[in-house]
N, C-alpha and C. Protein backbone atom coordinates (compact mmCIF):
# COMPACT_ATOMS: atom_id res chain seq x y z
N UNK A 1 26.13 -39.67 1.08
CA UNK A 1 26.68 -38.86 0.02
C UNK A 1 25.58 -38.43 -0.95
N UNK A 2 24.33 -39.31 -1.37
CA UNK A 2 23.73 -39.09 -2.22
C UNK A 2 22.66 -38.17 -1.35
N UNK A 3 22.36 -38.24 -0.42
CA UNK A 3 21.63 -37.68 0.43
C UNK A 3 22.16 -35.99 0.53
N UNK A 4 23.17 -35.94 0.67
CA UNK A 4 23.96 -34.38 0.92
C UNK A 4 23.71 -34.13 -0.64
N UNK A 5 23.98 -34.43 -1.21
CA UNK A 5 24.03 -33.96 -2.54
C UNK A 5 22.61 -33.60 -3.61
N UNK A 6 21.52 -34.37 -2.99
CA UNK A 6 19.98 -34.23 -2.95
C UNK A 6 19.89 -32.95 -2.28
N UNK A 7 20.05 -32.80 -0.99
CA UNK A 7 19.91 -31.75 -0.64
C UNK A 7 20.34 -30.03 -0.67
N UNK A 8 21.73 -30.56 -1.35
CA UNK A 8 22.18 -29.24 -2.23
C UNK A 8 21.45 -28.72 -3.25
N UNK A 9 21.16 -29.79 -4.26
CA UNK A 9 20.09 -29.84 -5.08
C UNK A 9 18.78 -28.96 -5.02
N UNK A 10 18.28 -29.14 -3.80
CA UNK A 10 16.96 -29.09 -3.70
C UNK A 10 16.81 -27.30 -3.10
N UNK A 11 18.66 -27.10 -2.21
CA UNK A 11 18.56 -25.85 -1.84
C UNK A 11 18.98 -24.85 -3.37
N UNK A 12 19.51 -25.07 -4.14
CA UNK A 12 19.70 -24.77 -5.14
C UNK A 12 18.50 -24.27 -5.93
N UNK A 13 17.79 -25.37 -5.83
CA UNK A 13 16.63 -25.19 -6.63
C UNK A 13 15.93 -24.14 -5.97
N UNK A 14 15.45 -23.92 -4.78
CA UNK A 14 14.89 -22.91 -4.05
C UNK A 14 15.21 -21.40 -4.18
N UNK A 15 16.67 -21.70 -4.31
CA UNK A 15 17.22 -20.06 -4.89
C UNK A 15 16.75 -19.76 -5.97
N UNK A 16 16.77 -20.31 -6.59
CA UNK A 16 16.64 -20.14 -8.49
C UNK A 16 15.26 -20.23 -8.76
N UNK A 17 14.24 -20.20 -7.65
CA UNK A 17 13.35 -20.32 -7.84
C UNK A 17 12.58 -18.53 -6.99
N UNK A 18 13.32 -18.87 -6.06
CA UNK A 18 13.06 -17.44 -5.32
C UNK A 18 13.81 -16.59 -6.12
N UNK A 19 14.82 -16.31 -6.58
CA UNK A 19 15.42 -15.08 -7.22
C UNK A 19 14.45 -14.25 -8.29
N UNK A 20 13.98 -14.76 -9.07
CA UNK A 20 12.89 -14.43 -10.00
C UNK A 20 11.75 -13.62 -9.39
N UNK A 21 11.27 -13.75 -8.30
CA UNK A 21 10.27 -13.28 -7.53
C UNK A 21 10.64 -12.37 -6.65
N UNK A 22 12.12 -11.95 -6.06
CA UNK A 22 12.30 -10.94 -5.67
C UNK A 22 13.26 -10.46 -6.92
N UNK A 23 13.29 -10.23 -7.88
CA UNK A 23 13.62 -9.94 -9.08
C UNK A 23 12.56 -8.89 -9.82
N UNK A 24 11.37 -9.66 -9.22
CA UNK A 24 10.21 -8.78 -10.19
C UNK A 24 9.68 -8.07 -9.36
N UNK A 25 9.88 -7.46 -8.29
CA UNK A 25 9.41 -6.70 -7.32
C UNK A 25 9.21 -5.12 -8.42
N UNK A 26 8.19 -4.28 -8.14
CA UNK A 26 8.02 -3.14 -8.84
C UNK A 26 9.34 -2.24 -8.52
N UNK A 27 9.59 -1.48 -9.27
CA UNK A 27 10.06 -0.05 -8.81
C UNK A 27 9.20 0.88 -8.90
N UNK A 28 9.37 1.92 -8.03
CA UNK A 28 8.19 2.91 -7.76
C UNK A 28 7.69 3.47 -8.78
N UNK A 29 8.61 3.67 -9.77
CA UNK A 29 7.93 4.22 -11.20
C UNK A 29 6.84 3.11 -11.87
N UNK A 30 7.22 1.86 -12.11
CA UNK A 30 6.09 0.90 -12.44
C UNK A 30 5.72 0.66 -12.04
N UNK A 31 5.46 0.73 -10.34
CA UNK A 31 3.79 0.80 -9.65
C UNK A 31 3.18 1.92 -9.94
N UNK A 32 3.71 3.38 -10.21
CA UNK A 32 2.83 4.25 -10.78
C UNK A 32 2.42 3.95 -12.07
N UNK A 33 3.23 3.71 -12.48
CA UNK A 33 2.78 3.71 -14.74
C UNK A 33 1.63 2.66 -14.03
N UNK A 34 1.31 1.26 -13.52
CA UNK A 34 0.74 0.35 -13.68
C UNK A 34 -0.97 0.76 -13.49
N UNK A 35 -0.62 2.11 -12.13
CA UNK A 35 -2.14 2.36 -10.94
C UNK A 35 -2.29 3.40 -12.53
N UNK A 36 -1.22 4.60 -13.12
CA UNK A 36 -2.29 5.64 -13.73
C UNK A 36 -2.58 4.90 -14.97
N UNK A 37 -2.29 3.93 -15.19
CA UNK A 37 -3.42 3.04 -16.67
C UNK A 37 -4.06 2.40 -16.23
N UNK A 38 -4.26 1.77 -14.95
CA UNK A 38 -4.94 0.99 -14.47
C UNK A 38 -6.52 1.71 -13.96
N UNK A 39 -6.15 2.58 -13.62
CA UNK A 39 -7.21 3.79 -13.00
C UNK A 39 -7.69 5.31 -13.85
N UNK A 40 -6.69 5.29 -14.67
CA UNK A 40 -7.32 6.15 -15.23
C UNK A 40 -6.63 8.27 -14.53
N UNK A 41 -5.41 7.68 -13.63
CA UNK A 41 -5.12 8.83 -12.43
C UNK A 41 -3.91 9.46 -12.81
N UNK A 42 -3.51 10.51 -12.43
CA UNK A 42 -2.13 11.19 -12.43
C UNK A 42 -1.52 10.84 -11.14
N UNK A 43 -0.30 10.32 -11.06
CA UNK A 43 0.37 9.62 -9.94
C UNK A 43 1.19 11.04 -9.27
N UNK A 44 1.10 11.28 -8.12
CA UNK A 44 1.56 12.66 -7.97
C UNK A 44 2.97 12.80 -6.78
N UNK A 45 2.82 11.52 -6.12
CA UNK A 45 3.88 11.07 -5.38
C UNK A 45 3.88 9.41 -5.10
N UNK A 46 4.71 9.29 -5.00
CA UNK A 46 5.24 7.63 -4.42
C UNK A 46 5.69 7.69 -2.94
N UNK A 47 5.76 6.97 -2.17
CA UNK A 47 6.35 6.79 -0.48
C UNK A 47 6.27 5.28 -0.75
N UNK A 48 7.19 4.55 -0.16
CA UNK A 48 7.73 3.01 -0.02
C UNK A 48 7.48 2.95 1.42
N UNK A 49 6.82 1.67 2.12
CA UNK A 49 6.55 2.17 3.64
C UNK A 49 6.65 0.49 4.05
N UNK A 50 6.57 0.07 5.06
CA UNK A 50 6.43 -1.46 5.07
C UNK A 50 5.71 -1.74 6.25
N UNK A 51 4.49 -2.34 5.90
CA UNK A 51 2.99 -2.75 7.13
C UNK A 51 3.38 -4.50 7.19
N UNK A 52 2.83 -4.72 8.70
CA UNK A 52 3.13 -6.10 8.87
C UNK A 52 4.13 -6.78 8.12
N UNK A 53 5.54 -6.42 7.68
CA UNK A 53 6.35 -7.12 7.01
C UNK A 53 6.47 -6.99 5.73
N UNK A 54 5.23 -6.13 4.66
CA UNK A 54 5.07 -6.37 3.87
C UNK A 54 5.28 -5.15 3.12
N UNK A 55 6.32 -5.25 1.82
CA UNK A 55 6.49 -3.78 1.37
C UNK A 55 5.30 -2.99 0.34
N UNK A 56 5.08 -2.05 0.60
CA UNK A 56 3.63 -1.12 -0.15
C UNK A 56 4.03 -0.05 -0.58
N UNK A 57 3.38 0.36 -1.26
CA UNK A 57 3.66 1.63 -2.17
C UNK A 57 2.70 2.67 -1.68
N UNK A 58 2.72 3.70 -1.22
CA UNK A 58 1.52 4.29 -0.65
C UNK A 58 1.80 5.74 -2.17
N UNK A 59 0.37 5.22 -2.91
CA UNK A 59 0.39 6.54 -4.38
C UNK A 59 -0.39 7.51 -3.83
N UNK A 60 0.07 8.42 -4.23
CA UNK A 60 -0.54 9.95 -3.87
C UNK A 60 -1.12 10.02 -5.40
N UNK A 61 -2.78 10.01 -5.77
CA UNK A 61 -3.30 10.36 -7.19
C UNK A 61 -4.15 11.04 -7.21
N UNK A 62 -4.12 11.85 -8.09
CA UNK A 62 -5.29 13.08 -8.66
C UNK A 62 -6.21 12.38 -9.41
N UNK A 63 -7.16 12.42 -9.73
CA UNK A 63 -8.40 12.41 -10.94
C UNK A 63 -8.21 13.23 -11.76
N UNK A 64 -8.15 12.87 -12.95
CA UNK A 64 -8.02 14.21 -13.94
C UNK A 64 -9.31 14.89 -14.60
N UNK A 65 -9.04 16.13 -14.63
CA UNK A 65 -10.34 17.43 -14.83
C UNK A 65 -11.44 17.16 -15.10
N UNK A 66 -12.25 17.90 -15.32
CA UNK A 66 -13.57 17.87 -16.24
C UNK A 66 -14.62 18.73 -15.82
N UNK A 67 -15.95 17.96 -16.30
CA UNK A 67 -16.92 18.66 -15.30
C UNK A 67 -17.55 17.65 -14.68
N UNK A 68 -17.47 16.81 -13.69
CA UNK A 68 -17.33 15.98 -12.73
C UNK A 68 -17.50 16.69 -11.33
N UNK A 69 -18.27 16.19 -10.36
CA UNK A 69 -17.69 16.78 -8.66
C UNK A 69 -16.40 16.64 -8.38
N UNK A 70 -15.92 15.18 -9.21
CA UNK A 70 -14.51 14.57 -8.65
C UNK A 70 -13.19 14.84 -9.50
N UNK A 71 -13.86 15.83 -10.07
CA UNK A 71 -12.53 16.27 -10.79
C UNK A 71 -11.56 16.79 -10.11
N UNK A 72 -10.52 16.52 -10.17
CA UNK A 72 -8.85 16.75 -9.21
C UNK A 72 -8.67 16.62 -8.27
N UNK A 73 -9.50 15.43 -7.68
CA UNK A 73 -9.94 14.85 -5.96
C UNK A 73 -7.93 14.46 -6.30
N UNK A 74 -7.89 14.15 -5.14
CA UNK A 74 -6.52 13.87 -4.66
C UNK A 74 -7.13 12.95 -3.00
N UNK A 75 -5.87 11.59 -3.90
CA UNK A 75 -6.48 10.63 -2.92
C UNK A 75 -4.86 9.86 -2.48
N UNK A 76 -4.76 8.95 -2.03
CA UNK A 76 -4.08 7.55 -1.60
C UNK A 76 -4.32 6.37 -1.99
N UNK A 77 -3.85 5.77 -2.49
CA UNK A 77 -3.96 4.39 -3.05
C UNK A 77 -2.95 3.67 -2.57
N UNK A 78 -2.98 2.05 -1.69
CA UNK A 78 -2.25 1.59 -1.08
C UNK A 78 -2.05 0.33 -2.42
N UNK A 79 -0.81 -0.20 -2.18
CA UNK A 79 -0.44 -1.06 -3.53
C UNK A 79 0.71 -2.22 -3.03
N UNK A 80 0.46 -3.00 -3.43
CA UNK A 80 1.62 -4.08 -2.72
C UNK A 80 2.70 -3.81 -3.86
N UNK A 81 3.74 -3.70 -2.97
CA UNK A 81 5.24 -2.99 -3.97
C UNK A 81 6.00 -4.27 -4.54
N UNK A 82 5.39 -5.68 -4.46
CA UNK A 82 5.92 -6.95 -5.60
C UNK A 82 4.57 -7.09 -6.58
N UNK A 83 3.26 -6.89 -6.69
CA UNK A 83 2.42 -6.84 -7.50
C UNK A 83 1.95 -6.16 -8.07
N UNK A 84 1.63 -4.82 -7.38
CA UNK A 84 1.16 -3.64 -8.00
C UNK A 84 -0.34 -3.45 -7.61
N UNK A 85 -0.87 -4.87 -6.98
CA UNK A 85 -2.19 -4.69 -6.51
C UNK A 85 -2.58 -4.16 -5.00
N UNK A 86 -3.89 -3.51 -5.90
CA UNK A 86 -4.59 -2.59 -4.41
C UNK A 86 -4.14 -3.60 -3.44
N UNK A 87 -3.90 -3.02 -1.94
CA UNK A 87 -4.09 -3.59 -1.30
C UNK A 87 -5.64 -2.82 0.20
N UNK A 88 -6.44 -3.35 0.68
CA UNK A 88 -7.36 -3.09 1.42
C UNK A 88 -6.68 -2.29 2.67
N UNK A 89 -7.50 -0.93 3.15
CA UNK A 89 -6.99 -0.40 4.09
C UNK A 89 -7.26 -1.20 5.59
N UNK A 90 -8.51 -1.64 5.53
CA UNK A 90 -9.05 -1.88 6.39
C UNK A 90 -8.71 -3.44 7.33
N UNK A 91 -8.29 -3.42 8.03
CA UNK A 91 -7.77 -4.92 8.98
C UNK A 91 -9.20 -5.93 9.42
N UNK A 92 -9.33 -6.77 9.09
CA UNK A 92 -10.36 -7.09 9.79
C UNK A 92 -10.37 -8.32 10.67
N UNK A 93 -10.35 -8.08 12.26
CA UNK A 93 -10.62 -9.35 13.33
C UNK A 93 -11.24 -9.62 13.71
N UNK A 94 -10.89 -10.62 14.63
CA UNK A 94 -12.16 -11.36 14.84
C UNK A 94 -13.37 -11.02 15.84
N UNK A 95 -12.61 -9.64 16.39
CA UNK A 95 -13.50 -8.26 16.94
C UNK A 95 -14.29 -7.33 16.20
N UNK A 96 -14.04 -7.28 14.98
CA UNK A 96 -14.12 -6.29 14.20
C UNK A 96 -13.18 -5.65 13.38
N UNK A 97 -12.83 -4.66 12.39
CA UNK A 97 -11.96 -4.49 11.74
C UNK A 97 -10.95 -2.94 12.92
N UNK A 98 -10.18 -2.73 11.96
CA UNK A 98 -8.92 -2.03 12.45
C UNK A 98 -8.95 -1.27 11.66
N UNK A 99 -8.62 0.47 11.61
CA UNK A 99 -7.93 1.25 10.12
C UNK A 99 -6.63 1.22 10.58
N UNK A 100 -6.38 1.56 9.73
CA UNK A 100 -4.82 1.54 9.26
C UNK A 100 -4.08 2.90 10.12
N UNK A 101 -3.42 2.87 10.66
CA UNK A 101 -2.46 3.96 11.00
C UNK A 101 -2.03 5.25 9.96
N UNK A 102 -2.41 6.37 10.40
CA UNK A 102 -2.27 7.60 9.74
C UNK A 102 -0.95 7.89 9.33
N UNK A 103 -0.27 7.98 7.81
CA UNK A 103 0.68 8.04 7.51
C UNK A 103 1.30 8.83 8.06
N UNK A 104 2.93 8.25 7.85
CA UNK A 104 4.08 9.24 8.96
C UNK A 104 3.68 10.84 8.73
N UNK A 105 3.89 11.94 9.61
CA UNK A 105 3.60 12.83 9.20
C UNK A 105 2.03 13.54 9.25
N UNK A 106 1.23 12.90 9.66
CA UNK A 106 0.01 13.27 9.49
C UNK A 106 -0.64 13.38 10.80
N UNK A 107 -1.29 14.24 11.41
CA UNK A 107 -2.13 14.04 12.54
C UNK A 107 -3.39 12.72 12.47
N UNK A 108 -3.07 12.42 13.68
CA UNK A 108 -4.31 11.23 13.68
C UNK A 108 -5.60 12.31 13.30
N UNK A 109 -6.62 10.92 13.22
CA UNK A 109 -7.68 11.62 13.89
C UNK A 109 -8.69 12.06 14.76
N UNK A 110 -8.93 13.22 14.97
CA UNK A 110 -9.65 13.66 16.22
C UNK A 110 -10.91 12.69 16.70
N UNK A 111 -11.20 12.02 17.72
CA UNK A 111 -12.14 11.38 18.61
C UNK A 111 -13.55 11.74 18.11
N UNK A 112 -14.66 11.49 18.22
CA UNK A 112 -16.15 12.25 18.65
C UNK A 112 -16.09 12.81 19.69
N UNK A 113 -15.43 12.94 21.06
CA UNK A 113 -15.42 13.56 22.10
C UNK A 113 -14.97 14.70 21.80
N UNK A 114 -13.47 14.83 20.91
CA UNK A 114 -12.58 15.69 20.92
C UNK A 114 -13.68 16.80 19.57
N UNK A 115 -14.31 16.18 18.99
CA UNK A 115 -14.90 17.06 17.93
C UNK A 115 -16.18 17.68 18.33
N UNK A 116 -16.76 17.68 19.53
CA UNK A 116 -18.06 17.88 20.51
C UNK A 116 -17.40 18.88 21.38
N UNK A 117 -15.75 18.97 21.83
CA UNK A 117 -15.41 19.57 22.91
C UNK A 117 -15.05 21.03 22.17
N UNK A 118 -14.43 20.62 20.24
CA UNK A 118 -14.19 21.95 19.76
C UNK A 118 -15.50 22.66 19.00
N UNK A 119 -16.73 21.84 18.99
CA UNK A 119 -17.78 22.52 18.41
C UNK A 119 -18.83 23.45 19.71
N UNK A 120 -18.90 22.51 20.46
CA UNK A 120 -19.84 22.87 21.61
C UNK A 120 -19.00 23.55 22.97
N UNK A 121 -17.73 23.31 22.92
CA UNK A 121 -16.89 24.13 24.37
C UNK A 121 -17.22 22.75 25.43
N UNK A 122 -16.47 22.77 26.35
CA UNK A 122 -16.59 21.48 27.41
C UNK A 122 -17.83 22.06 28.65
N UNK A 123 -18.40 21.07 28.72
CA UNK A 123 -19.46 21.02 29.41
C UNK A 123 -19.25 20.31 30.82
């Protein structure tokens, strides 16, 4: 009896402990507010996407003006959607690293073969 009742306990406690933490998960607006003070960027789109299990925020951000080269570059910033922190594009095993898969929508990219066959014609 005391045993069942320990263990209610203890599952109890686990909820009330996890609820808080999927509680504070971002919404897409405060992973943007967080990246354009954090960076200094204009947030220009949000996409919610989920890699290995894990939910991300993929930000679409501008640089804002000036006289800079990088003025109004427009980039991607990957972001874990419970922290708000960068997360790394790059996979790395124990072969070597991995990139990341080209967002939905986007053409991969072209080979060195395939970029030799449209500069030079096939040989």
């Amino acid at each position: 009896m005391v045993r069942g009742t320990a263990i209610r306990a203890l599952v109890g406690l686990l909820v009330l402990v996890a609820a808080p933490s999927m509680a504070m998960a971002l919404t897409p607006e405060e992973a943007a507010r967080k990246v354009a003070e954090t960076y200094g960027v204009e947030v220009l789109r949000v996409r919610e996407v989920e890699e290995d299990g894990r939910r991300l925020y993929l930000l679409t951000v501008m640089l804002p003006g000036g006289d800079r080269n990088d003025a109004f570059q427009v980039g991607t910033l990957t972001v874990d959607a419970d922290t708000g922190e960068p997360v790394p594009r790059l996979r790395h095993r124990p072969d070597g690293y991995e990139l990341p898969p080209p967002p939905a929508g986007m053409a991969p990219e072209p080979t060195a073969d395939r970029l030799r066959e449209r500069t030079f014609g096939r040989h």
